[in-house]
N, C-alpha and C. Protein backbone atom coordinates (compact mmCIF):
# COMPACT_ATOMS: atom_id res chain seq x y z
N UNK A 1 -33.37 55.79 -40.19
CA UNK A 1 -32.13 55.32 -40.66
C UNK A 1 -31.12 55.11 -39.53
N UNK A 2 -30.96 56.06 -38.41
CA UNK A 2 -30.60 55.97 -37.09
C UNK A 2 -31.01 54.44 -36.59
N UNK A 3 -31.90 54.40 -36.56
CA UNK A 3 -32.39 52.85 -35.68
C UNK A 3 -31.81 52.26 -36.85
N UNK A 4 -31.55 52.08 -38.16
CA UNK A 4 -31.18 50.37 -38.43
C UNK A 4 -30.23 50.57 -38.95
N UNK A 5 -29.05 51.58 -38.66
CA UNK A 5 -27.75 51.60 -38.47
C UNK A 5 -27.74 51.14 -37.14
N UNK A 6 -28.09 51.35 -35.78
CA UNK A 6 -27.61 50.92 -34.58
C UNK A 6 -28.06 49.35 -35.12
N UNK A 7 -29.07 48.94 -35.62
CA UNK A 7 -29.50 47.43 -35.01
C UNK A 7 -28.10 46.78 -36.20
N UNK A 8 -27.66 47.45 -36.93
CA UNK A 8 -26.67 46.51 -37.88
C UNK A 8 -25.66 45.94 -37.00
N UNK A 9 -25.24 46.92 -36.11
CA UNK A 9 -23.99 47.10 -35.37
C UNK A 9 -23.54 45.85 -34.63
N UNK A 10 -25.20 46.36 -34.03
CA UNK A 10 -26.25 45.17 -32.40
C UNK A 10 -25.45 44.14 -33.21
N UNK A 11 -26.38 43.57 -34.77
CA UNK A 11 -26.63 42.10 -34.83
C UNK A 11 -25.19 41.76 -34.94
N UNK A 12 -24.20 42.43 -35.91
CA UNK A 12 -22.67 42.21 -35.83
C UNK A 12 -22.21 41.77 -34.44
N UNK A 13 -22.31 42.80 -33.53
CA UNK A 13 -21.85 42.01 -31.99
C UNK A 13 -22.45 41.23 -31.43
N UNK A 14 -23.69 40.70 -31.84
CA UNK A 14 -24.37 39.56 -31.35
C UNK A 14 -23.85 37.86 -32.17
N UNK A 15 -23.78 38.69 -33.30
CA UNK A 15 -23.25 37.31 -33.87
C UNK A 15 -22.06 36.85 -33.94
N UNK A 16 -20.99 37.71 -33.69
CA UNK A 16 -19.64 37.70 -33.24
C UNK A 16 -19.57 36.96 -31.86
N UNK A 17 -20.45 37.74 -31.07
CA UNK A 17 -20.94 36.97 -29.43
C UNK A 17 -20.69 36.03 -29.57
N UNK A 18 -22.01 35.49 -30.53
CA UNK A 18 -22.60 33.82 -30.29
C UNK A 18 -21.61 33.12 -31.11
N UNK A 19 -20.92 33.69 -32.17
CA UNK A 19 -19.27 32.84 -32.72
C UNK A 19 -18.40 32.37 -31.71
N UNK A 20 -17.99 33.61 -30.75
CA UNK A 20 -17.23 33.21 -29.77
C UNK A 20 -17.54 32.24 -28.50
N UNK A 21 -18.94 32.22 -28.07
CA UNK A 21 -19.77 31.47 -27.10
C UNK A 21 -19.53 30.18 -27.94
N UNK A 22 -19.53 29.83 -29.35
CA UNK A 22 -19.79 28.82 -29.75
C UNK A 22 -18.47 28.25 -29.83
N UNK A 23 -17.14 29.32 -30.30
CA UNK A 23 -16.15 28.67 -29.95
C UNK A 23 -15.72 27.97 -28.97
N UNK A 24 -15.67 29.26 -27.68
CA UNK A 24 -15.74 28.77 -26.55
C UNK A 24 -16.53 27.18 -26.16
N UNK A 25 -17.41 27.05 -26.53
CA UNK A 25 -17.96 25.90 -25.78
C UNK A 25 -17.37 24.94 -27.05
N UNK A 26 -16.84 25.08 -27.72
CA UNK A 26 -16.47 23.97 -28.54
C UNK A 26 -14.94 23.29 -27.89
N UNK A 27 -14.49 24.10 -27.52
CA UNK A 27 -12.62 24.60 -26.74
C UNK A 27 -13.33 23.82 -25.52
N UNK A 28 -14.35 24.14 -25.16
CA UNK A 28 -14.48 23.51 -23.85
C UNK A 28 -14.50 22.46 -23.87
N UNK A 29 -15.73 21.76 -24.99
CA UNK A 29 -15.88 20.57 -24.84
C UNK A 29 -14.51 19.72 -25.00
N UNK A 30 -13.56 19.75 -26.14
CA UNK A 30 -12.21 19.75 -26.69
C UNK A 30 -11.57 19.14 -25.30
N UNK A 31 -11.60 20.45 -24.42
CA UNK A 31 -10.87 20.02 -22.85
C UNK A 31 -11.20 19.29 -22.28
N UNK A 32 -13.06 19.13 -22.15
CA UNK A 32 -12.98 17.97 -20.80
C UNK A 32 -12.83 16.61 -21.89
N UNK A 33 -12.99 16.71 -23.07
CA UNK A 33 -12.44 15.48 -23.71
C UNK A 33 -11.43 15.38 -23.58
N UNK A 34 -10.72 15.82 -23.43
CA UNK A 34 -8.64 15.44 -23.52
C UNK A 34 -8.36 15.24 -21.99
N UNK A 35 -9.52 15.83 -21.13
CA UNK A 35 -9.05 15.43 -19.59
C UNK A 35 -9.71 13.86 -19.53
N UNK A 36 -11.25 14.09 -19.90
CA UNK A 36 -11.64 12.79 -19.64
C UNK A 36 -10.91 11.57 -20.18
N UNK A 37 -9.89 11.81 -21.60
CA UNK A 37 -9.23 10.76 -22.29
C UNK A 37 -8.15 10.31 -21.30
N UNK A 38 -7.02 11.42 -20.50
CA UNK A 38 -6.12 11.35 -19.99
C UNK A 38 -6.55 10.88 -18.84
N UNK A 39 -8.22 10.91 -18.01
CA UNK A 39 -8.13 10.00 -16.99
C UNK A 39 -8.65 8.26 -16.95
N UNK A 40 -9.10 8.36 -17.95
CA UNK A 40 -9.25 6.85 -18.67
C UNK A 40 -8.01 6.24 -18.65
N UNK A 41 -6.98 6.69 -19.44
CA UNK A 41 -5.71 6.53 -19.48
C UNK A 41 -5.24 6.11 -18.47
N UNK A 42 -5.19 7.14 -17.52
CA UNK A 42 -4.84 6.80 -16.06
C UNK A 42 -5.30 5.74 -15.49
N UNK A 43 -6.72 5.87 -15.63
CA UNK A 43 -7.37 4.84 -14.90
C UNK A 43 -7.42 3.39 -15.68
N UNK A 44 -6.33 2.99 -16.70
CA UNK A 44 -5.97 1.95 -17.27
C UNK A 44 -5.00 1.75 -16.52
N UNK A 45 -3.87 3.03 -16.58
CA UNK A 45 -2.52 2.61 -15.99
C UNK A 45 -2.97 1.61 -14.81
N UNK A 46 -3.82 2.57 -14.18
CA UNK A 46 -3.81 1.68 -12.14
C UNK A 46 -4.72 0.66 -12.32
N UNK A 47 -4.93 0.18 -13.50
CA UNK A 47 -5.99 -1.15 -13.73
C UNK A 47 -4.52 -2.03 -13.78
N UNK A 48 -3.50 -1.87 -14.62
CA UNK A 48 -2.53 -2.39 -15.06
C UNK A 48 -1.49 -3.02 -13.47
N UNK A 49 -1.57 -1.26 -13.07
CA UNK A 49 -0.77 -1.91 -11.63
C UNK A 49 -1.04 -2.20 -10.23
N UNK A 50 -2.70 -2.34 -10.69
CA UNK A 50 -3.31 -3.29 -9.72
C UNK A 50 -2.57 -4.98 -10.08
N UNK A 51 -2.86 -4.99 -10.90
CA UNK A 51 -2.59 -6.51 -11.39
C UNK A 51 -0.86 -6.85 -11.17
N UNK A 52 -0.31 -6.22 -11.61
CA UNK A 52 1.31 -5.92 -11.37
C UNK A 52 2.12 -4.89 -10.46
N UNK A 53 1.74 -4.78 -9.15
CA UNK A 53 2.38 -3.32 -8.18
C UNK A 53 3.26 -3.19 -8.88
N UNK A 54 4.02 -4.20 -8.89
CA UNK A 54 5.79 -4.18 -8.80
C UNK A 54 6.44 -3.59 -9.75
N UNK A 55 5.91 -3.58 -11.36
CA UNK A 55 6.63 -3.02 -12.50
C UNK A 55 6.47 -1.63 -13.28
N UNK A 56 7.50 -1.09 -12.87
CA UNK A 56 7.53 0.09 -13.45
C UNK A 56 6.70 1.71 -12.81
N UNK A 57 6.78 2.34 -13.44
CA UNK A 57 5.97 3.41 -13.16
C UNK A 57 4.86 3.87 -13.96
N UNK A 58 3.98 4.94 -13.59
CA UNK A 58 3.23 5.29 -14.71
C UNK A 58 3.57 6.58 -15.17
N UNK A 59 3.35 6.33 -16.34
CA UNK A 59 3.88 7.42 -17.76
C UNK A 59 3.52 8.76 -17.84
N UNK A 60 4.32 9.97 -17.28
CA UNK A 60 4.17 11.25 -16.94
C UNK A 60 3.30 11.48 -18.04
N UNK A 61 2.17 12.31 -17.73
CA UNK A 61 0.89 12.79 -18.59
C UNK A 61 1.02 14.14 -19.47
N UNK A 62 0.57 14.46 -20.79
CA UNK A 62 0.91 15.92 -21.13
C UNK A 62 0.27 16.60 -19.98
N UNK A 63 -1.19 16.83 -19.82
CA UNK A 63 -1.75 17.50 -19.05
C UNK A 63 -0.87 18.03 -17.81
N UNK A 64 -1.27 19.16 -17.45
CA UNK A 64 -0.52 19.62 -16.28
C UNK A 64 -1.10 19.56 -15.03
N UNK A 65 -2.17 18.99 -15.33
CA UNK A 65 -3.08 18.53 -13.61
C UNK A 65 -2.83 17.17 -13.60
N UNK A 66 -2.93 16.75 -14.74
CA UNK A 66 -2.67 14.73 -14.57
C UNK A 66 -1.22 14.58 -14.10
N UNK A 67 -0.09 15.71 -14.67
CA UNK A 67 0.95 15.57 -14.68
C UNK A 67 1.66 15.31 -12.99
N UNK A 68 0.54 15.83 -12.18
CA UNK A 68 0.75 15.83 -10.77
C UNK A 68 0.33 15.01 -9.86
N UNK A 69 -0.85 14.50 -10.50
CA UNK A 69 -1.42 13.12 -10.18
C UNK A 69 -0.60 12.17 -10.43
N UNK A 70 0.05 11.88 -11.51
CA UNK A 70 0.72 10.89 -11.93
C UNK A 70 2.30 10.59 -11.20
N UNK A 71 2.94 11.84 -11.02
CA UNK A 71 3.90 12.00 -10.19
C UNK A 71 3.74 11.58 -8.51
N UNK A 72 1.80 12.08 -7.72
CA UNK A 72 2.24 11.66 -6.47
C UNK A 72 2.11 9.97 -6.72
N UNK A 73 0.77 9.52 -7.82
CA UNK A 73 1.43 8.05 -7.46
C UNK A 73 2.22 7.50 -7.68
N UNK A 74 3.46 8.15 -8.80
CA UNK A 74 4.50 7.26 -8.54
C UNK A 74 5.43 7.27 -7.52
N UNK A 75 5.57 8.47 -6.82
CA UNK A 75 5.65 8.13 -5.35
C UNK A 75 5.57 7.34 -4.48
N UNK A 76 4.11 7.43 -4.38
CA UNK A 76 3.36 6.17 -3.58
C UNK A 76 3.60 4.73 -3.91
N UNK A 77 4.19 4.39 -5.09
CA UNK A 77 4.69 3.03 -5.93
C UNK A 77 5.81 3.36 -5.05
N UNK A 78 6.26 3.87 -5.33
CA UNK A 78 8.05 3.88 -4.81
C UNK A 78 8.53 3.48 -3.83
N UNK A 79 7.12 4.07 -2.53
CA UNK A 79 6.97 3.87 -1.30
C UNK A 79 6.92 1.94 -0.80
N UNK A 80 5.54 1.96 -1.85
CA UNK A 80 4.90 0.74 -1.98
C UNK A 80 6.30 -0.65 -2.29
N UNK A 81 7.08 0.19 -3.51
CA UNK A 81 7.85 -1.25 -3.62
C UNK A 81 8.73 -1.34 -2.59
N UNK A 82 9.33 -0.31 -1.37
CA UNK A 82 10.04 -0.14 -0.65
C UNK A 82 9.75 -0.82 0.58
N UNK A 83 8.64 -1.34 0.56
CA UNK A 83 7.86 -1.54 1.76
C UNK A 83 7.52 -3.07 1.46
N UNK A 84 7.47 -3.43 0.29
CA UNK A 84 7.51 -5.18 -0.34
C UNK A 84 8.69 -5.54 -0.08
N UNK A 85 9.61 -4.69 -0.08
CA UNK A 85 11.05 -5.16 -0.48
C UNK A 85 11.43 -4.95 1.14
N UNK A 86 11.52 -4.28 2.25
CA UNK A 86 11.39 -4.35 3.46
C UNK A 86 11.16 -5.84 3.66
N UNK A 87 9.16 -6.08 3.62
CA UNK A 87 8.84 -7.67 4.09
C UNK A 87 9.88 -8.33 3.10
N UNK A 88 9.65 -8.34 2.33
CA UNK A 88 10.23 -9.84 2.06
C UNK A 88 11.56 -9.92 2.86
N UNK A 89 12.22 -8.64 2.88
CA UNK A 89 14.00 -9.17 3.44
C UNK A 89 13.98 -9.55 4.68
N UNK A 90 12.91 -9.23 5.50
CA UNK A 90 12.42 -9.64 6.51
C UNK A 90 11.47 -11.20 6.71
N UNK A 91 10.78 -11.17 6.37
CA UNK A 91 10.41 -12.69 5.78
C UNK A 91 11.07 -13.59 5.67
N UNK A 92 12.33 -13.29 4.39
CA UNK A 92 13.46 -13.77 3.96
C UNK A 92 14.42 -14.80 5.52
N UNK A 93 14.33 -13.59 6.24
CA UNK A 93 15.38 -13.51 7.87
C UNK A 93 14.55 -14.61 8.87
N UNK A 94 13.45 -14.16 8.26
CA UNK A 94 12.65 -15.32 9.44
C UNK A 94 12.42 -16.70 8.46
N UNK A 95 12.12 -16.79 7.19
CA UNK A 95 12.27 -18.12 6.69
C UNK A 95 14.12 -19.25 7.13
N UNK A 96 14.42 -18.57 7.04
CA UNK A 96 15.76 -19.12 7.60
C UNK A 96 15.92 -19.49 8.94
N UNK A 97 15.82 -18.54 9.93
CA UNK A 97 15.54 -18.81 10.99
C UNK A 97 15.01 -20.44 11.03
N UNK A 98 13.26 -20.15 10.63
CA UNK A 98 12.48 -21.29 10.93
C UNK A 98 12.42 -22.50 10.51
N UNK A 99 13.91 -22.38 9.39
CA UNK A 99 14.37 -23.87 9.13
C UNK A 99 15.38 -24.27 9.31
N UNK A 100 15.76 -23.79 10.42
CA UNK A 100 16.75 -24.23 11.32
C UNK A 100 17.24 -25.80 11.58
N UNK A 101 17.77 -26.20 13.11
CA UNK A 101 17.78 -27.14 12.85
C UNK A 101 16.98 -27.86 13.64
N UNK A 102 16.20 -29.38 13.48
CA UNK A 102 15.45 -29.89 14.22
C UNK A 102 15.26 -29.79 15.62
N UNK A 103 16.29 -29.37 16.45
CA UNK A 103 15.75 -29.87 18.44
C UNK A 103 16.29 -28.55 18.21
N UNK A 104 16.05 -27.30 17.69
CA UNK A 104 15.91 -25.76 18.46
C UNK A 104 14.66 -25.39 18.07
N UNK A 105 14.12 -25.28 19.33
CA UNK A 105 12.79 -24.68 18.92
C UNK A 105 12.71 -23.10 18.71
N UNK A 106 12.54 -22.72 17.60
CA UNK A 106 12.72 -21.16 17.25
C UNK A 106 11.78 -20.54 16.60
N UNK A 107 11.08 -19.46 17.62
CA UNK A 107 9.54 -18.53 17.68
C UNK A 107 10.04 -17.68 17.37
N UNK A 108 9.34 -16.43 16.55
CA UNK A 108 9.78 -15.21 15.99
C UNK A 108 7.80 -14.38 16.21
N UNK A 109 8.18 -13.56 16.78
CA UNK A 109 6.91 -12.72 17.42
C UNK A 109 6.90 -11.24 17.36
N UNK A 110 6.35 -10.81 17.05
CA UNK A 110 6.32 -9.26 16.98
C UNK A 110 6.22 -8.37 18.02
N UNK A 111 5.99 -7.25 18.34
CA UNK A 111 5.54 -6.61 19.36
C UNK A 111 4.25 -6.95 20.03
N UNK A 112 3.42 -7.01 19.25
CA UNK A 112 2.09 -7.57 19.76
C UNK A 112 1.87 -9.35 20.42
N UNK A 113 2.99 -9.81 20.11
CA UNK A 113 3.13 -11.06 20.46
C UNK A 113 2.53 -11.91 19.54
N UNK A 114 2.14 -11.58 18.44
CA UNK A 114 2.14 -12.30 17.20
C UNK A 114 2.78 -13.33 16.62
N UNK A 115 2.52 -14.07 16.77
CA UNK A 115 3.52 -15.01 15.88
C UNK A 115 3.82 -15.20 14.57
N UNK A 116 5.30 -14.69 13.83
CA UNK A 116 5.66 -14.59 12.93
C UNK A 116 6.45 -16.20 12.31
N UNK A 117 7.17 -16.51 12.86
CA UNK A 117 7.96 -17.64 12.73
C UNK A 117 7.83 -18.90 13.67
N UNK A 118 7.45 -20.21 12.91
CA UNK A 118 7.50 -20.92 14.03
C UNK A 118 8.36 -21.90 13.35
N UNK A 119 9.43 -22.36 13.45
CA UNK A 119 10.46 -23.40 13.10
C UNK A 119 10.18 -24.69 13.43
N UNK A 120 10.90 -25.81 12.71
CA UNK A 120 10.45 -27.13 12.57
C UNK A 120 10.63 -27.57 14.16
N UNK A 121 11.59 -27.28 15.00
CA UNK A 121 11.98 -27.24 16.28
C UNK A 121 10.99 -26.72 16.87
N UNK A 122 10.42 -25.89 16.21
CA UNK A 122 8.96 -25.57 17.82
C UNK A 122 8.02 -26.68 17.33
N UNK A 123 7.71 -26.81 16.38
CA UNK A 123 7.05 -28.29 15.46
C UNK A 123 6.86 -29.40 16.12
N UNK A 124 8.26 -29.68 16.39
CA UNK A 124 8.53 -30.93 16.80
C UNK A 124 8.55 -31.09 18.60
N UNK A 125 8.51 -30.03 19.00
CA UNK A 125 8.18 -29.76 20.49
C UNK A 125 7.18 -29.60 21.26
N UNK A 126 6.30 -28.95 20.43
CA UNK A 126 4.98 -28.34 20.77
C UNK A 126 3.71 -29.33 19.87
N UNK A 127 4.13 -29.91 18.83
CA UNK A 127 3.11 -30.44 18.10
C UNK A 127 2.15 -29.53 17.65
N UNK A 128 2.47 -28.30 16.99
CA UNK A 128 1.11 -27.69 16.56
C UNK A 128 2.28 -27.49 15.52
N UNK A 129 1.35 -27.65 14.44
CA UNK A 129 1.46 -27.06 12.75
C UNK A 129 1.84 -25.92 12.47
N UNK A 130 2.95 -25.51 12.08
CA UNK A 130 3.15 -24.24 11.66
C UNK A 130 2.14 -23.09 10.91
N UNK A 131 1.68 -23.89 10.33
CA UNK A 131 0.13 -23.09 9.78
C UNK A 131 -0.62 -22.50 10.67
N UNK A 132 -0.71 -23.59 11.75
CA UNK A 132 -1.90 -23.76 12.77
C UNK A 132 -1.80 -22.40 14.04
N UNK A 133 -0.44 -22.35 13.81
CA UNK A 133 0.14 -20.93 14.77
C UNK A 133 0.27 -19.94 14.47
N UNK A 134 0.95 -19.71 12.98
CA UNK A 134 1.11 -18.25 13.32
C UNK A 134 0.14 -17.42 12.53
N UNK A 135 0.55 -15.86 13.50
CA UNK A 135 -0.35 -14.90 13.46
C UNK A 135 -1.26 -15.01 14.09
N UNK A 136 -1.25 -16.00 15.25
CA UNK A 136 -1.86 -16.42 16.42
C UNK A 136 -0.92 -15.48 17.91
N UNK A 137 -1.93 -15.27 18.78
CA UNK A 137 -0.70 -14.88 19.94
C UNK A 137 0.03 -15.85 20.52
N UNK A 138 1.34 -15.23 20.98
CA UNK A 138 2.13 -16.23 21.24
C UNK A 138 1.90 -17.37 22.52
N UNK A 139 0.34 -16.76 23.60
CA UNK A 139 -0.13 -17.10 24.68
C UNK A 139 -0.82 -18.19 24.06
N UNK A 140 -0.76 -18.95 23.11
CA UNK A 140 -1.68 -20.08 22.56
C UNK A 140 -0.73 -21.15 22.93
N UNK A 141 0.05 -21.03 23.09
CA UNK A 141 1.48 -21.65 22.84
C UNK A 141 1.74 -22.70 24.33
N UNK A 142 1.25 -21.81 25.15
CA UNK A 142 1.69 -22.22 27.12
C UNK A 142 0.12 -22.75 27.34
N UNK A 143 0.43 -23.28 28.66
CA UNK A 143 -0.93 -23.83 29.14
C UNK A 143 -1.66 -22.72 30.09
N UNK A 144 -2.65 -23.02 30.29
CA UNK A 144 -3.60 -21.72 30.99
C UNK A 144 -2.50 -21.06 32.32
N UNK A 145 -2.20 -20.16 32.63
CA UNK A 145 -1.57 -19.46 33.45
C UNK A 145 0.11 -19.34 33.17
N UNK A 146 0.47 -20.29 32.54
CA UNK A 146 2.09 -20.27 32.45
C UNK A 146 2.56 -18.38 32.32
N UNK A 147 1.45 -18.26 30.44
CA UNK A 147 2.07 -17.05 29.81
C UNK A 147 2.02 -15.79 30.60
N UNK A 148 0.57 -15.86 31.85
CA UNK A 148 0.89 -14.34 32.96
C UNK A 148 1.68 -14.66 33.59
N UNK A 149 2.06 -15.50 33.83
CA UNK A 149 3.84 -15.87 34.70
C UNK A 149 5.03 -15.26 34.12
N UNK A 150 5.27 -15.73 32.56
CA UNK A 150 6.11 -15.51 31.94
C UNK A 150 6.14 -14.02 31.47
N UNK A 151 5.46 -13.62 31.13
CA UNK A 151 4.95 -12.12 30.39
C UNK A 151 5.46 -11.05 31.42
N UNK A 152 5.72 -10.49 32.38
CA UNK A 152 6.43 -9.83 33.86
C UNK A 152 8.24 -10.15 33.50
N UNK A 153 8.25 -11.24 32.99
CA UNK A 153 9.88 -11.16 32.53
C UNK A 153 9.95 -11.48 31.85
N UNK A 154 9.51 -11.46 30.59
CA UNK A 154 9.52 -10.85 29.21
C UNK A 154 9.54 -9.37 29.46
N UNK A 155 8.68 -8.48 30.16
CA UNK A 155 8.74 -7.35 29.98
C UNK A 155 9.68 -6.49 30.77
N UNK A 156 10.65 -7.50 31.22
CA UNK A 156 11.98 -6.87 32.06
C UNK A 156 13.14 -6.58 30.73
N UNK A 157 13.48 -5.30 30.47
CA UNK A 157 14.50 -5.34 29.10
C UNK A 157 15.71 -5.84 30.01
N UNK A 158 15.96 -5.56 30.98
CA UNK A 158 17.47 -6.64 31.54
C UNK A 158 17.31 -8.03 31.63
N UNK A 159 16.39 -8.48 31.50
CA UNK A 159 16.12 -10.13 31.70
C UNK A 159 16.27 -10.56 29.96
N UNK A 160 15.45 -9.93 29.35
CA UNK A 160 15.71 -10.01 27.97
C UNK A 160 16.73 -9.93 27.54
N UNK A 161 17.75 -9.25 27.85
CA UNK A 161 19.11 -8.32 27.08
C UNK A 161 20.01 -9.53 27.77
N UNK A 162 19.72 -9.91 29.12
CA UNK A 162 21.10 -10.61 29.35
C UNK A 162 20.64 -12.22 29.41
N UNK A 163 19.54 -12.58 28.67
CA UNK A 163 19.18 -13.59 28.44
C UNK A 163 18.22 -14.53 29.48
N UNK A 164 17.05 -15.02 28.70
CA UNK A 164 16.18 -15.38 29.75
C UNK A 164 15.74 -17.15 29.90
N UNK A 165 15.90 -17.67 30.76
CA UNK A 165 15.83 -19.07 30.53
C UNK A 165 14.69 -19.54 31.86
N UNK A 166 13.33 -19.62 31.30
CA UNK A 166 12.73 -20.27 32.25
C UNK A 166 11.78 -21.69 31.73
N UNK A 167 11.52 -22.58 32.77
CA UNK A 167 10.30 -23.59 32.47
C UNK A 167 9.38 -23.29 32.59
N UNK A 168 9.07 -23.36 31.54
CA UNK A 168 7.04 -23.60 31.55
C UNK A 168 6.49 -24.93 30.83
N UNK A 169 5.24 -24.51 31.03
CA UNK A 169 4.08 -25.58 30.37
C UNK A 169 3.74 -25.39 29.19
């Protein structure tokens, strides 16, 4: 009678066990469904603002792990539109520039000597296509040797600063 009073006990905490194991894995599954839903979700949002950077943000998540994800990229948007909005005002500065007026020829170059801007005035001077130049170096521009001539004072900041006027080819 000893033994099947203990085994009553056993099967009670075994089946209580396997209630709770079963809960448990039911709670579990529950979770990675509501995570996996919330990163679907997500991963709609950045389907959305692939197609559109520019509008809006994405929609703080219940979850408290998505909730942090979602926050650094809207960050990174923030960054992102800050940095569109930079070029263009810049862009903006050099589209003007480069439609200047006909007999000034006006180059806009970066540090790397890139060519950013080439105006109807370099156009009409040089005969190469605005297309055809930029984002080209600006050494495309001179004839073979001019630009190591020129490049030594270009890289003088007092020749630059107080203005530099030489002939080339």
């Amino acid at each position: 009678m000893i033994g099947a009073t203990a085994e009553g006990p056993t099967a009670v905490l075994l089946i209580v066990g396997a209630l709770a194991a079963l809960g448990a894995a039911i709670l579990g599954a529950a979770a990675i469904g509501a995570l996996r839903a919330g990163l679907r979700r997500l991963g709609a949002h950045l389907d959305e603002l692939r197609r559109h950077p520019l509008v809006g943000d994405l929609p703080i998540e219940a979850d408290p792990a998505l909730r942090a994800v979602t926050a650094s990229l809207n960050r990174l948007l923030a960054d992102l539109r800050q940095r569109t909005g930079d070029d263009a005002r810049r862009s903006a500065g050099l589209d003007l520039l480069a439609s200047g007026p006909p007999d000034i020829a006006l180059v806009g170059a970066d540090a790397e000597w890139r060519v950013l801007s080439f105006g109807r005035g370099a156009v009409n001077l040089t005969g190469w296509a605005a297309e055809e130049i930029l984002d080209r170096h600006l050494e495309a521009l001179f004839a073979p040797g001019e630009w190591e001539r020129l490049l030594p004072k270009l890289a003088r900041r007092t020749l630059r600063e107080a203005g530099l006027s030489e002939s080339v080819k």
